[in-house]
C-alpha atoms as a PDB file:
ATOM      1  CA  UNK A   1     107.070  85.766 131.832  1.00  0.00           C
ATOM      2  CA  UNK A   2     107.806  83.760 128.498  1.00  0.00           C
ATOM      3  CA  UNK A   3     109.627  85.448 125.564  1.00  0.00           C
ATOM      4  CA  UNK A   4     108.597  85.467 122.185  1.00  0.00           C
ATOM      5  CA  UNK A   5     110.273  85.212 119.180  1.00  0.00           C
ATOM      6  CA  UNK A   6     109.327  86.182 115.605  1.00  0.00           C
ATOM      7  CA  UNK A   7     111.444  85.363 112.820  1.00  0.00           C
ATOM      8  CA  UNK A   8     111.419  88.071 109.511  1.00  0.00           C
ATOM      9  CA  UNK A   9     114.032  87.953 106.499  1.00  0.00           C
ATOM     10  CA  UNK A  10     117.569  89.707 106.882  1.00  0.00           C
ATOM     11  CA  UNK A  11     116.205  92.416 104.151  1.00  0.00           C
ATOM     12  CA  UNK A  12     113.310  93.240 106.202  1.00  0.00           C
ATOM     13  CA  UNK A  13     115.341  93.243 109.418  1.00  0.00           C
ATOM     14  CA  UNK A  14     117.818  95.698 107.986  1.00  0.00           C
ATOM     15  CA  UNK A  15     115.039  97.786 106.389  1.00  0.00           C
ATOM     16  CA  UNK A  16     113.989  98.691 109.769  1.00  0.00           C
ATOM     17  CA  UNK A  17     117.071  99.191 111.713  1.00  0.00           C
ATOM     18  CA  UNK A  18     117.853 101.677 108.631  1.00  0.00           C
ATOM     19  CA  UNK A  19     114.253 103.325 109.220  1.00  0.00           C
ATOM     20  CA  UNK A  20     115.006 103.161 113.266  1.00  0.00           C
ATOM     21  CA  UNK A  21     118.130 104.766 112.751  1.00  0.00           C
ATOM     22  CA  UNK A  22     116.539 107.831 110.092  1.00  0.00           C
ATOM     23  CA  UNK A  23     113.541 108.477 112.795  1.00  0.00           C
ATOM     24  CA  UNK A  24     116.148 108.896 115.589  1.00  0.00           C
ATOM     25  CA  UNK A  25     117.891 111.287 113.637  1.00  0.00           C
ATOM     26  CA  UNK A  26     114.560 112.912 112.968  1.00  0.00           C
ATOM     27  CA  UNK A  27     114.066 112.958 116.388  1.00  0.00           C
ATOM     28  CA  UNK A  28     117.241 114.636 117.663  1.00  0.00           C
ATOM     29  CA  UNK A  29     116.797 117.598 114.666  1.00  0.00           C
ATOM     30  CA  UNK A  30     113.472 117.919 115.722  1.00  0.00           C
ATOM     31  CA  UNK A  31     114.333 118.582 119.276  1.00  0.00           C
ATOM     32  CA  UNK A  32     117.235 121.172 118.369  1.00  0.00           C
ATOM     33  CA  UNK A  33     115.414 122.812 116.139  1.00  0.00           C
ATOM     34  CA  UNK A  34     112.320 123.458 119.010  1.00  0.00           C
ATOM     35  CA  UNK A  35     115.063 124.447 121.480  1.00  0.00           C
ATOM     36  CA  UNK A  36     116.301 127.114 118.748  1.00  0.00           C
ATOM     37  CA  UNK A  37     113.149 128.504 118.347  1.00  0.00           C
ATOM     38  CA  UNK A  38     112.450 128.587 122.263  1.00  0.00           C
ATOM     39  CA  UNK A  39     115.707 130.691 122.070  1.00  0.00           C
ATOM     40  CA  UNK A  40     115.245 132.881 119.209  1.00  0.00           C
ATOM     41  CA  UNK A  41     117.712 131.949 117.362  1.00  0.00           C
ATOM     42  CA  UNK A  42     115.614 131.478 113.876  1.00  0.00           C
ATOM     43  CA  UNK A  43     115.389 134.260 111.306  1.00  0.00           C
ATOM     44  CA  UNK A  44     112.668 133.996 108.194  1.00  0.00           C
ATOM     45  CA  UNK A  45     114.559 134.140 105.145  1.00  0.00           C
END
């Protein structure tokens, strides 16, 4: 299997680990908060 490469500037590069990184987090608050609902633990204010 051959590997690819694609070459992109440093700005853009960093621009999308810093996106990566926000969707993760996204990801992880999403999940707790879906757990705490399973639970019950959420109250309408």
């Amino acid at each position: 299997m051959a590997t690819e490469c694609v070459r992109i500037p440093v700005e853009e590069y960093t621009q999308l680990k810093k996106k990566a990184a926000i969707a993760d987090d996204l990801l992880l608050q999403l999940d707790s908060s879906i757990k705490d609902l399973k639970a019950g633990r959420i109250k309408r204010v």
